[in-house]
Protein backbone atom coordinates (compact mmCIF):
# COMPACT_ATOMS: atom_id res chain seq x y z
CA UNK A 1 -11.72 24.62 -13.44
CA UNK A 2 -9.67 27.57 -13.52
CA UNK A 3 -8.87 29.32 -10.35
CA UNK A 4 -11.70 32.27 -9.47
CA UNK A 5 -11.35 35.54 -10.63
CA UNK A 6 -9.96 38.03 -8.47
CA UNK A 7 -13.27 39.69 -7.66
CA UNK A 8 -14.74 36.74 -6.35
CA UNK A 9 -16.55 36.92 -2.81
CA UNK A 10 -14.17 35.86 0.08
CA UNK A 11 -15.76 32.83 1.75
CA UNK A 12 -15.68 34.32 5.21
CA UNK A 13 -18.97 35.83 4.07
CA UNK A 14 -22.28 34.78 4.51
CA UNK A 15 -23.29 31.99 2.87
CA UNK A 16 -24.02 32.55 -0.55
CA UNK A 17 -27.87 31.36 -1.62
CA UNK A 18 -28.10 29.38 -4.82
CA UNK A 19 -31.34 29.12 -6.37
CA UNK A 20 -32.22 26.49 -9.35
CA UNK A 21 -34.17 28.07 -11.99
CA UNK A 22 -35.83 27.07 -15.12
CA UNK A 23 -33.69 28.28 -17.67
CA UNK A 24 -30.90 29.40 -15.12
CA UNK A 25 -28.90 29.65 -11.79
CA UNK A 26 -28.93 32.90 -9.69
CA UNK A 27 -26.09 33.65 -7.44
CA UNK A 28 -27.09 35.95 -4.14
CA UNK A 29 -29.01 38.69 -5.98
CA UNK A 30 -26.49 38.96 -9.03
CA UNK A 31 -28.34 39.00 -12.32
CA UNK A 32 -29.47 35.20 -13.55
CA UNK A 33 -26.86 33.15 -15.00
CA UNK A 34 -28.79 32.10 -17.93
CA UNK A 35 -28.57 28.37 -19.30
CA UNK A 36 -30.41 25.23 -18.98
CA UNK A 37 -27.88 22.78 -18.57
CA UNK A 38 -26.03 24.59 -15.57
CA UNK A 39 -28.80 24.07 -12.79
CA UNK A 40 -29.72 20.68 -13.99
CA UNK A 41 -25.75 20.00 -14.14
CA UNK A 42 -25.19 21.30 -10.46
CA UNK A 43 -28.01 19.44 -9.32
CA UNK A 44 -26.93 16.17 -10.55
CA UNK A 45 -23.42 16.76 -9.07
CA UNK A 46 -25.64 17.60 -5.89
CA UNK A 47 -27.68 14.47 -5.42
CA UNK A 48 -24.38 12.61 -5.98
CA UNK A 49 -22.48 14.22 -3.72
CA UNK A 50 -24.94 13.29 -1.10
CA UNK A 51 -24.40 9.56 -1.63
CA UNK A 52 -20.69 10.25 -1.37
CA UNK A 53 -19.87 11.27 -4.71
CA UNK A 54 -18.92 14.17 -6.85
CA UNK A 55 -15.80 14.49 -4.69
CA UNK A 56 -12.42 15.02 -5.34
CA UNK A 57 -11.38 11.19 -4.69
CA UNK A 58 -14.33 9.84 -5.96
CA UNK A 59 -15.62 12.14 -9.07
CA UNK A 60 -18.56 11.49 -11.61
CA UNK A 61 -17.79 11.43 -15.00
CA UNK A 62 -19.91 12.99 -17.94
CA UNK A 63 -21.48 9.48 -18.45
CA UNK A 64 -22.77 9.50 -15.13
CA UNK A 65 -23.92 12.85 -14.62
CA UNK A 66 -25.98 12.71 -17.71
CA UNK A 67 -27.81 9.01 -16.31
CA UNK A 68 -28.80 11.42 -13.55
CA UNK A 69 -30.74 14.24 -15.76
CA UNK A 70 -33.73 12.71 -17.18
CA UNK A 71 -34.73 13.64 -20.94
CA UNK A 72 -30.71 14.15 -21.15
CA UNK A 73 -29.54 11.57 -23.95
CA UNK A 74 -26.34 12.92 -23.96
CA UNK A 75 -23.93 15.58 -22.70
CA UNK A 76 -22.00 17.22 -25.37
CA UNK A 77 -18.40 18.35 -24.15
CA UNK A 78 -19.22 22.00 -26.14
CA UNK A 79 -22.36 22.57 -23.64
CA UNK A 80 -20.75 21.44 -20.67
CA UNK A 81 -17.86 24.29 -21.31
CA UNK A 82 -19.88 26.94 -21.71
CA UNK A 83 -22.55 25.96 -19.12
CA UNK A 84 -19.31 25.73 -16.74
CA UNK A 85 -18.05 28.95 -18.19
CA UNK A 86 -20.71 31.29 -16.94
CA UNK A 87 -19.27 30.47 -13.66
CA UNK A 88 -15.83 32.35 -14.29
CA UNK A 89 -16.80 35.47 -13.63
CA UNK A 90 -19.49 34.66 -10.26
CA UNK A 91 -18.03 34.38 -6.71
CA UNK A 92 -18.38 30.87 -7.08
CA UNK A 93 -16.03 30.11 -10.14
CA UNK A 94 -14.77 26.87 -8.26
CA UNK A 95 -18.12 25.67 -7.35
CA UNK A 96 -17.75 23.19 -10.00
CA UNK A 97 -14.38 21.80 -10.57
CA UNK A 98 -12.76 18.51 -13.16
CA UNK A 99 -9.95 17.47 -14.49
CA UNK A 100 -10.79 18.63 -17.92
CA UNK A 101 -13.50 21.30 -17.84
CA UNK A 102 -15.19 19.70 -21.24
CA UNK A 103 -15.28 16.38 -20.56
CA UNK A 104 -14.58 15.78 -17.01
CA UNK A 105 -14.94 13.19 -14.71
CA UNK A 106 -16.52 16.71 -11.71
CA UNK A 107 -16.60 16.95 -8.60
CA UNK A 108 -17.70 20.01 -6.30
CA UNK A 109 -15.15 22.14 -4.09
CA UNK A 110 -15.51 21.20 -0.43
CA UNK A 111 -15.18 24.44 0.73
CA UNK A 112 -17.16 26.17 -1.29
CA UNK A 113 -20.25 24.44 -1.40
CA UNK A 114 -19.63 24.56 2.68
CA UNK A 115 -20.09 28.35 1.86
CA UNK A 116 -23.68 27.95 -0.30
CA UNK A 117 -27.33 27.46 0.72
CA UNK A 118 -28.85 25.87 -2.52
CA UNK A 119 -32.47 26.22 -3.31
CA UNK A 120 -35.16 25.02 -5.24
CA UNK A 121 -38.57 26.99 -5.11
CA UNK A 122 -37.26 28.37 -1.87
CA UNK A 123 -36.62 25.10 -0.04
CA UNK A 124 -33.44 23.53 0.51
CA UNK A 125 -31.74 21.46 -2.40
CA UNK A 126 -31.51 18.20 -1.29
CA UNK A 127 -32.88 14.70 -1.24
CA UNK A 128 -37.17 14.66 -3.49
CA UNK A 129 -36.62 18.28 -4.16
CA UNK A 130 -33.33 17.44 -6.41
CA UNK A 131 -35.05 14.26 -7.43
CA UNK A 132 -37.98 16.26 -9.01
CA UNK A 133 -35.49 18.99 -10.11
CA UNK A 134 -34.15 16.01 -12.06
CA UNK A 135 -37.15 14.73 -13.65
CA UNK A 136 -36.50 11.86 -11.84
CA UNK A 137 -39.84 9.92 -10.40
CA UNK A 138 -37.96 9.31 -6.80
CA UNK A 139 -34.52 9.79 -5.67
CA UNK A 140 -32.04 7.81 -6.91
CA UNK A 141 -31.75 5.02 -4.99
CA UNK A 142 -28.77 3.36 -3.33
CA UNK A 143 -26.95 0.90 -6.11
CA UNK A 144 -28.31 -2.76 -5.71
CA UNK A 145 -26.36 -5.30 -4.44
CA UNK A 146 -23.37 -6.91 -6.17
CA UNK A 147 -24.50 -10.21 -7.61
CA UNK A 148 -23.00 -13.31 -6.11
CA UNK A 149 -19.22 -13.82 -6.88
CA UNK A 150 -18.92 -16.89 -9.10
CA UNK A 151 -17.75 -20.23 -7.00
CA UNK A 152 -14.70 -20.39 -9.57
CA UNK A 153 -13.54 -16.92 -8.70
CA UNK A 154 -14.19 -16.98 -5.00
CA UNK A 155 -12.55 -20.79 -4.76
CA UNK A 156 -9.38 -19.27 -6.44
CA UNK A 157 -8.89 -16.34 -4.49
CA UNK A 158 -8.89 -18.51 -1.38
CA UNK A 159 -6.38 -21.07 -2.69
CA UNK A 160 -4.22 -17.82 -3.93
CA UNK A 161 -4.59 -16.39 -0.06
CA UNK A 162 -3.46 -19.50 1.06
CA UNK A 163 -0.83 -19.74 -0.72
CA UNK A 164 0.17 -16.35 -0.51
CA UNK A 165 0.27 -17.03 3.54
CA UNK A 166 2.82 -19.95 3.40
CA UNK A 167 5.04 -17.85 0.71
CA UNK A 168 4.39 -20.46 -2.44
CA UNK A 169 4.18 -17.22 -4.83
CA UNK A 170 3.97 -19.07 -8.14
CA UNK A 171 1.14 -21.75 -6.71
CA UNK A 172 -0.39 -18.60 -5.88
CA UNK A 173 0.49 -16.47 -9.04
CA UNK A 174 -1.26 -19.46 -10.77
CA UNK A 175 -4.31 -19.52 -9.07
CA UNK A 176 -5.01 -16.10 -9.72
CA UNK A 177 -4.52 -16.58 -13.47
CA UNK A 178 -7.35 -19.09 -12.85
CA UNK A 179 -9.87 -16.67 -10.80
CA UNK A 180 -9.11 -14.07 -13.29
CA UNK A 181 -10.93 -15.97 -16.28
CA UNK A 182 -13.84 -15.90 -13.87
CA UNK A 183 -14.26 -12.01 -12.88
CA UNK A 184 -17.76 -10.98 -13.51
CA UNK A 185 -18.10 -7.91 -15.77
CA UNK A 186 -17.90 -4.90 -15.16
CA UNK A 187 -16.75 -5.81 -11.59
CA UNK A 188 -14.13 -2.77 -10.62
CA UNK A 189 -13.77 -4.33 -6.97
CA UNK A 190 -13.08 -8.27 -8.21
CA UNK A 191 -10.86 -7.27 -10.79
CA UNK A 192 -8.90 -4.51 -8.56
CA UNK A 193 -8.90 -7.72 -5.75
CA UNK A 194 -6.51 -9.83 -7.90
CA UNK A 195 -4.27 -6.91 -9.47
CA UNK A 196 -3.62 -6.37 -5.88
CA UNK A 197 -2.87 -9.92 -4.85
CA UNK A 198 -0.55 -9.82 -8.01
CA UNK A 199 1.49 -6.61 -6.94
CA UNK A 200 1.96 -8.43 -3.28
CA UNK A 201 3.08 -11.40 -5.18
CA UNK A 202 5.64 -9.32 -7.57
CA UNK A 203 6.96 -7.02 -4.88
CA UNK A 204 7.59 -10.31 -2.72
CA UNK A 205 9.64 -11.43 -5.55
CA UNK A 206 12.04 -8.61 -6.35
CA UNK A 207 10.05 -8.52 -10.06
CA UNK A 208 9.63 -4.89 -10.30
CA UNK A 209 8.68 -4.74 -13.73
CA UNK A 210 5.33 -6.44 -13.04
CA UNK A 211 5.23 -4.60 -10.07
CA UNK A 212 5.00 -1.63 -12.04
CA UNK A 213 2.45 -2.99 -14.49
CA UNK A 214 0.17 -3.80 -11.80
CA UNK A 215 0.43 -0.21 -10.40
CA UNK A 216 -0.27 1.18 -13.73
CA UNK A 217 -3.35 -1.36 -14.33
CA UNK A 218 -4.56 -0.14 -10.45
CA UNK A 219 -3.71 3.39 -11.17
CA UNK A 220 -6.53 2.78 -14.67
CA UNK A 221 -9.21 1.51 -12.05
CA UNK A 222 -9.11 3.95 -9.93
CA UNK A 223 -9.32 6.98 -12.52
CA UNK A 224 -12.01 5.22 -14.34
CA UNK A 225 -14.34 2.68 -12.74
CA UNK A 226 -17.03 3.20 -10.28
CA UNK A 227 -16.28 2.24 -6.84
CA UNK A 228 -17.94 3.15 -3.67
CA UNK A 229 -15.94 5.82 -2.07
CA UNK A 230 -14.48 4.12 1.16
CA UNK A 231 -13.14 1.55 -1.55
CA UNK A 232 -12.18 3.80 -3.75
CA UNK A 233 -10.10 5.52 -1.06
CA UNK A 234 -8.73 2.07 0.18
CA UNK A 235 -7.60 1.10 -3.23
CA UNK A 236 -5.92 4.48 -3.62
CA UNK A 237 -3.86 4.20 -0.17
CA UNK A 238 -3.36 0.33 -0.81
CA UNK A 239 -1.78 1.38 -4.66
CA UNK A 240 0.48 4.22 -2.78
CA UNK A 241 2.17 1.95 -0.24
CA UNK A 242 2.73 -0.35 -3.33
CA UNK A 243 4.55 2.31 -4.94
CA UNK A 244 6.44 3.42 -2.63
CA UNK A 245 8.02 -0.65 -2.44
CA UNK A 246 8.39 0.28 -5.75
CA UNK A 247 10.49 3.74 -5.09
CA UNK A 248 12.33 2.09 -2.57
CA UNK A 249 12.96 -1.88 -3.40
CA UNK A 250 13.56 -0.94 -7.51
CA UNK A 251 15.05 2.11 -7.54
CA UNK A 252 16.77 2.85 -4.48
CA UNK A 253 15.04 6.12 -3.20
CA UNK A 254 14.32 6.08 0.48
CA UNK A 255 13.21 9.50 0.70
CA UNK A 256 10.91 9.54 -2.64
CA UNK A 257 9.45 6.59 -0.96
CA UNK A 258 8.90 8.29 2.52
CA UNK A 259 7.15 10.81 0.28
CA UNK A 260 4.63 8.26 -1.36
CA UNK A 261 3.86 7.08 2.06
CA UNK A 262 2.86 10.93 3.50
CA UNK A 263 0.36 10.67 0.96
CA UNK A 264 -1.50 7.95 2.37
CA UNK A 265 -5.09 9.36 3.57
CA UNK A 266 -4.28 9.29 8.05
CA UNK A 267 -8.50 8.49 7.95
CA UNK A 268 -8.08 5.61 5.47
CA UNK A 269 -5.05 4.22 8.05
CA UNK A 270 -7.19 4.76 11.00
CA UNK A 271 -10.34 2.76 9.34
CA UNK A 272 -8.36 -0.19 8.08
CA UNK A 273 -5.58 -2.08 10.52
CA UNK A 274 -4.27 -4.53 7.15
CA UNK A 275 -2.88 -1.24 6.24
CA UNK A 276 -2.30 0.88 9.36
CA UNK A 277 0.71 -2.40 9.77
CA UNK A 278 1.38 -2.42 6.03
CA UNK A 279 1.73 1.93 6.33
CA UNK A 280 3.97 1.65 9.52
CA UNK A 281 6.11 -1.49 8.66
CA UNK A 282 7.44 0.08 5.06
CA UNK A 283 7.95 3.72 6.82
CA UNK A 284 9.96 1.77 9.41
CA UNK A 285 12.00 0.41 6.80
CA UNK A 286 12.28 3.59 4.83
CA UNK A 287 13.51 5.63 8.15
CA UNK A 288 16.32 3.07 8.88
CA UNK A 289 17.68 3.20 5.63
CA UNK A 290 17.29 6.72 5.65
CA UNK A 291 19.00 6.51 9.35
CA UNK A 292 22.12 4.26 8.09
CA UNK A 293 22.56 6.37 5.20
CA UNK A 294 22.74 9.84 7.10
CA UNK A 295 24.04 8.53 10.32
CA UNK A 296 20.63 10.53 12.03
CA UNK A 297 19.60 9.48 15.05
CA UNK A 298 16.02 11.20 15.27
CA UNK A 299 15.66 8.92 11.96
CA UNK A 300 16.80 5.96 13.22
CA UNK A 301 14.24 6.95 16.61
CA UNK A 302 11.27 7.77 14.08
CA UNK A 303 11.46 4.56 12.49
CA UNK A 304 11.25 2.19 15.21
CA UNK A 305 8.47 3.98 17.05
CA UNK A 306 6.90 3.50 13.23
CA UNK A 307 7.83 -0.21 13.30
CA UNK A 308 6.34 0.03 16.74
CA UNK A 309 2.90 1.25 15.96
CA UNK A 310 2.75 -0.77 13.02
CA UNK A 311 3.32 -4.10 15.83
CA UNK A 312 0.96 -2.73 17.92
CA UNK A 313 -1.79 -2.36 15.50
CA UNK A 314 -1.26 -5.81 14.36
CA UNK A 315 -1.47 -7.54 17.67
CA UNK A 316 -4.35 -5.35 19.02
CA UNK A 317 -6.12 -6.14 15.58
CA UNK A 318 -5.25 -9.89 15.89
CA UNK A 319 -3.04 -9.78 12.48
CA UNK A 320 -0.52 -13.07 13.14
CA UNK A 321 0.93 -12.52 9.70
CA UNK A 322 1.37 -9.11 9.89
CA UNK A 323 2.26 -9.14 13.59
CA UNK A 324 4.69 -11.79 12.67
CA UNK A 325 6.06 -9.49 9.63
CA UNK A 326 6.46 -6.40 12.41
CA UNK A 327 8.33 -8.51 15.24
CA UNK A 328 10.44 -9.92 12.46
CA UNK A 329 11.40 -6.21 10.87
CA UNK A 330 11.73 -4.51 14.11
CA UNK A 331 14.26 -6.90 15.33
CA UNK A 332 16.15 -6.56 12.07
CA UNK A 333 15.56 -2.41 12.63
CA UNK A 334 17.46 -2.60 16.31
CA UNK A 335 20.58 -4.72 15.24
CA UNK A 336 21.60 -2.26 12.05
CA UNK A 337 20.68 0.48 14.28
CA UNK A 338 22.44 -0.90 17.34
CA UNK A 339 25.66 -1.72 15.24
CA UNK A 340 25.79 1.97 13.64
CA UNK A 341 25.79 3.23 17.02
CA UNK A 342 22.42 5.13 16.35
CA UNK A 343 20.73 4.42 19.53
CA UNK A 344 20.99 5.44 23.02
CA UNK A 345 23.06 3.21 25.35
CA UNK A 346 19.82 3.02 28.07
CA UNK A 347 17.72 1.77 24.84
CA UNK A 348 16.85 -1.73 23.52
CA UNK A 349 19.71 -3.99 22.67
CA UNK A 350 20.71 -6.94 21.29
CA UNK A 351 19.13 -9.56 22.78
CA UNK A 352 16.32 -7.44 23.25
CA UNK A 353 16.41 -7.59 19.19
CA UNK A 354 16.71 -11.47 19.31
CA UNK A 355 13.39 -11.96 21.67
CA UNK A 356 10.96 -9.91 19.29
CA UNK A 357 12.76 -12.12 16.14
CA UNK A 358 11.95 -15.14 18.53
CA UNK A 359 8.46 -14.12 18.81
CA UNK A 360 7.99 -13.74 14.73
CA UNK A 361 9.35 -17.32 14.45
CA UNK A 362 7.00 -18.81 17.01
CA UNK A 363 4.10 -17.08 15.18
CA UNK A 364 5.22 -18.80 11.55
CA UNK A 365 5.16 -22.21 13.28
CA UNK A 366 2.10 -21.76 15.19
CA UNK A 367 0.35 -20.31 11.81
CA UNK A 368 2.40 -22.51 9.49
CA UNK A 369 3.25 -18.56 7.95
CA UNK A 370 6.16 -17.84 6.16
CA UNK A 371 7.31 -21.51 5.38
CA UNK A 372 9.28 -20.62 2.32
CA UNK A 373 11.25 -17.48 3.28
CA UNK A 374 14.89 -17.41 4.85
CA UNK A 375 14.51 -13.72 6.65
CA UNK A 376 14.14 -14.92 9.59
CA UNK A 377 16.90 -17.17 9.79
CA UNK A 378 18.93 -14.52 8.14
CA UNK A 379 18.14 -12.18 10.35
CA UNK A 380 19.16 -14.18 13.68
CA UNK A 381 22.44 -15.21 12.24
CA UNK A 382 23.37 -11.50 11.81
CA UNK A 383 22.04 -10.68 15.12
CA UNK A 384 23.75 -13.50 16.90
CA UNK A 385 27.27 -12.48 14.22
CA UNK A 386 26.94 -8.62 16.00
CA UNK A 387 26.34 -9.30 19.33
CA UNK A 388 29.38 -12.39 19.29
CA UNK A 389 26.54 -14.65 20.87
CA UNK A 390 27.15 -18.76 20.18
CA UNK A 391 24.03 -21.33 20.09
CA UNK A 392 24.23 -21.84 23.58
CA UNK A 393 23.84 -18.12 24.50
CA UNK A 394 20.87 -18.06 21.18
CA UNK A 395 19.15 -21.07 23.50
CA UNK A 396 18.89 -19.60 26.79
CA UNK A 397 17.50 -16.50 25.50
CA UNK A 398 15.05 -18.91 23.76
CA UNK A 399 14.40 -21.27 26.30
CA UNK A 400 13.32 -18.03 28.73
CA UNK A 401 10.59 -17.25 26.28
CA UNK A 402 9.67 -20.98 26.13
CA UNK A 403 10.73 -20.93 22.59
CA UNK A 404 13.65 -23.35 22.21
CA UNK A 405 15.47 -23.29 18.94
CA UNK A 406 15.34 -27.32 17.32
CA UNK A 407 18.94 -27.63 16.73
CA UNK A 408 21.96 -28.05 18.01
CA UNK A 409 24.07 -25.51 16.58
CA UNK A 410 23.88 -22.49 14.19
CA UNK A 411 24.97 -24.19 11.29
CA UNK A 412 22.40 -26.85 11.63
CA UNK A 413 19.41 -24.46 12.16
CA UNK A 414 20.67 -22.64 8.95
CA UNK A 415 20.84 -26.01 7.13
CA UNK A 416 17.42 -26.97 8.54
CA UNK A 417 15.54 -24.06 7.15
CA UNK A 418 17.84 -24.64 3.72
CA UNK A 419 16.15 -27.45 3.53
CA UNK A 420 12.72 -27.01 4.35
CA UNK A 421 11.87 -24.75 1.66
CA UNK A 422 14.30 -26.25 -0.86
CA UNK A 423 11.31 -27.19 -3.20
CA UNK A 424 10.70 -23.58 -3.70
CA UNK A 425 14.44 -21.98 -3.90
CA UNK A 426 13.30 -20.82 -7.17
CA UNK A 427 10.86 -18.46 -5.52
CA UNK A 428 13.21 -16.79 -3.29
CA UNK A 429 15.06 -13.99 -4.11
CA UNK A 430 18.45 -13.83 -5.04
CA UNK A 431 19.64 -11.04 -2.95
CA UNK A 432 18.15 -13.58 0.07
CA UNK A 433 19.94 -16.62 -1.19
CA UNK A 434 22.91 -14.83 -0.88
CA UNK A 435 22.93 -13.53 2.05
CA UNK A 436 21.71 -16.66 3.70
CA UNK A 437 24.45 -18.34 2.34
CA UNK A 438 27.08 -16.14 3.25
CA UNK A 439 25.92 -15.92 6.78
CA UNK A 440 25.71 -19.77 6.62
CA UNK A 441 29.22 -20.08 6.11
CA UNK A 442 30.23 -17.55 8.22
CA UNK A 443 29.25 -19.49 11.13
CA UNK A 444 30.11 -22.47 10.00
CA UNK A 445 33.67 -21.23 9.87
CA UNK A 446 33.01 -20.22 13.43
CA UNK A 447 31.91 -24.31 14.40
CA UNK A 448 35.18 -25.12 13.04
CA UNK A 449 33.36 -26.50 9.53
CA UNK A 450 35.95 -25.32 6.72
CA UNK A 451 34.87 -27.79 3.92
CA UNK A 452 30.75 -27.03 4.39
CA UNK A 453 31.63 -22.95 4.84
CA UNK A 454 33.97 -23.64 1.22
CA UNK A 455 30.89 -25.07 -0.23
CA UNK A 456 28.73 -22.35 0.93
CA UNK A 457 30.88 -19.63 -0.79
CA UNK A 458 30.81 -21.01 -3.64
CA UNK A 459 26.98 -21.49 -4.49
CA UNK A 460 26.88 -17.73 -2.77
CA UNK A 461 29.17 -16.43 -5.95
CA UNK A 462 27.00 -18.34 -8.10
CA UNK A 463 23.65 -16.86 -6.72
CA UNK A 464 25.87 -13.04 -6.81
CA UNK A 465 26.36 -13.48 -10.44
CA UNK A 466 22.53 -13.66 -10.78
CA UNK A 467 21.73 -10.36 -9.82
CA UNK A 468 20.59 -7.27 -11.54
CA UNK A 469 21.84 -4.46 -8.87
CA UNK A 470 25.38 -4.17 -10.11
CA UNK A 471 26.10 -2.66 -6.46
CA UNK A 472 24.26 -5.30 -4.66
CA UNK A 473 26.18 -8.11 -7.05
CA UNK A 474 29.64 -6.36 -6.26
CA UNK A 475 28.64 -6.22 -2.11
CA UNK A 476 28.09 -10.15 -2.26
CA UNK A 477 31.07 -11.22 -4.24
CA UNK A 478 33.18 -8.98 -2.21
CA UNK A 479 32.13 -10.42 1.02
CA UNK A 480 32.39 -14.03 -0.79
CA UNK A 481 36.24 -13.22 -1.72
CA UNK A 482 36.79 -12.32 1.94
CA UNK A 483 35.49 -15.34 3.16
CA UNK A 484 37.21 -17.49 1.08
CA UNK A 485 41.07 -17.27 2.24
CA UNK A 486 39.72 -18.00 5.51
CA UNK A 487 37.89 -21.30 5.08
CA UNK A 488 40.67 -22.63 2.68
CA UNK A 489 43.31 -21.97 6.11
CA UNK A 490 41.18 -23.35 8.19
């Protein structure tokens, strides 16, 4: 509604009283507002509110309201207004707020209502005496349980998890496609479960068109279906950190994203670990590119005590993929920040970086997590590139954590993992093949292997030319060109 007039009561008064009349509402001992619809209205809004409703992240639309009021077939958007007009001009002209004062969805100002004693025949507004108020024969009892998921549905969302673990993201795609024919109706929560799946599976590919559709389809659901509110408020914060991959892996806007992320609900984080790690990771991320980009060290500190938290919640919470994820991003974190000389000298180093990315490999054997992506790999070959370490050097540090790499060499691990997910290349992202590739030959240059680091270039220019990010394409080829002269002298 429209803000209060300027005569309205401060709230650091005493409570205003409320009374529910027949044919009206009475503020304090202001002359009766007169309608019938207005008490009945605030009553309904009331009771829902009670059962977690009527608030501003979960509000009741007209529809719903009106299922409330018994003897109420329908409520006409003309009534509503002016039963939500006489308000305008009471100390409580916010009681009652919506997006669109005619035709809603409502929801009832925190604060204010914290500031009213409501009452019906004298006793306090809540639970039979609202139910009566209503015409209603008993309360309104808590909504029945959802009806059994079908077996199709519930036996493709667990192939599509499974998938999704082990990084096959069309298998998984598919399979979601199937349990999608299958959602029961009118099922907010089933439906919103695969749209989700789907945005994980899009962002995971670099397709940030669908990631965008997705967004906009989970964006519908939450402004329009009926969910309970701790869902409804995981959905939202779920849909935000979604977004803000969006912000930040399409367009390129680090701090827009960082922005998306403050608006994450701290309670909903607390409540839910899944996306305290998701939360923390993606700020991580955000701050270090933020941190590269201005050369900040407070930036580059913020976002590895963010990568930090985000590890800690996921081993405390028992998370091996996400924990895995964490280790994995924070190592990558350290070496960029390490390189641009963002960190103190007495802080974590190099090898320090190499023994968390150790860790995050274990964890994808162990699990059988991650089979299909090259970050890892890609990550170590930088790391060992910056801190001029060879294989030997790579295998102590991971025979000390009882982690011994199975190669023999750099360039074979690299051609290992090449081939271990070639059956799903396709699903990999360009910008990954690329800079796998690159790094590949790098080192094999290094080993003294000119004709395999020639080869390597080469398929590197022709997964460059692939990309969309004219930058990004430019960066590779560059780097590509450079490499060449060098494995053609050797």
């Amino acid at each position: 509604m429209t803000a209060a007039a300027s005569s309205a009561t401060p709230l650091a008064c005493a409570p205003h009283r409320l009374q529910l009349l027949p044919h009206g509402l009475r503020i304090d001992a202001l002359p009766e507002l007169r309608s019938r619809l207005l008490p009945r209205l605030l009553a309904a809004l009331l009771q829902a509110h009670e059962q977690g409703l009527a608030r501003i992240d979960s509000p009741c639309s007209r529809a719903e309201l009106c299922e409330r009021i018994v003897g109420m077939a329908e409520l006409h958007r003309t009534q509503v207004w002016r039963a939500l007009a006489l308000l305008d001009d009471s100390p409580l002209a916010t009681l009652i707020e919506a997006r669109a004062r005619s035709s809603g969805p409502f929801w009832l100002n925190a604060s204010r209502l914290a500031a009213c004693r409501v009452e019906i025949d004298g006793e306090p507004a809540t639970g039979q005496a609202l139910a009566r108020w209503l015409g209603q024969e008993r309360p309104v009892r808590a909504p029945a349980a959802a009806p059994l998921l079908p077996l199709a549905y519930a036996e493709a969302l667990a192939r599509a998890d499974y998938l999704l673990d082990r990084g096959e993201l069309y298998p998984a795609r598919l399979a979601l496609q199937q349990a999608a024919a299958h959602v029961p109706d009118a099922d907010a929560a089933a439906a919103a479960a695969l749209g989700l799946r789907r945005a994980r599976i899009a962002r995971r590919l670099g397709d940030w068109a669908a990631l965008q559709d997705e967004l906009r389809d989970l964006g519908q659901t939450l402004n329009h279906s009926r969910l309970p509110r701790i869902e409804r408020r995981q959905l939202r914060a779920r849909v935000a950190i979604l977004a803000a991959w969006h912000w930040f892996g399409s367009l390129g806007q680090a701090a827009a994203a960082l922005e998306k992320l403050d608006e994450v609900d701290p309670e909903v984080l607390a409540s839910d670990s899944t996306l305290r790690c998701d939360h923390g990771n993606l700020r991580g991320i955000v701050l270090r590119e933020l941190a590269l980009a201005r050369g900040d060290a407070a930036l580059a500190a913020q976002s590895l005590s963010s990568l930090g938290d985000a590890l800690r919640s996921a081993s405390l919470a028992g998370l091996p993929d996400a924990l895995q994820v964490c280790a994995a991003n924070l190592s990558n974190a350290l070496g960029q920040l390490v390189e641009a000389g963002l960190l103190p000298a007495e802080s974590l180093g190099i090898e320090d970086a190499i023994r968390w990315l150790l860790l995050s490999d274990a964890l994808c054997a162990r699990w059988q997590l991650g089979r299909s992506s090259l970050l890892n790999t890609i990550f170590l070959l930088r790391l060992a590139a910056l801190g001029r370490l060879d294989f030997a050097a790579l295998q102590r540090l991971a025979t000390e954590q009882g982690l011994p790499l199975p190669a023999s060499s750099l360039q074979e691990l690299a051609a290992q993992r090449w081939a271990s997910c070639r059956a799903r290349h396709s699903q990999l992202p360009a910008d990954q093949r690329c800079a796998f590739l690159l790094l590949w030959a790098r080192h094999a240059l290094d080993e003294g292997d000119a004709f395999s680091a020639t080869d390597l270039v080469r398929q590197a220019r022709l997964q460059a030319r692939k990309l969309r990010d004219e930058a990004a394409r430019r960066r590779y080829l560059d780097e590509a060109d450079a490499l060449m002269p060098r494995a053609q002298q050797a």
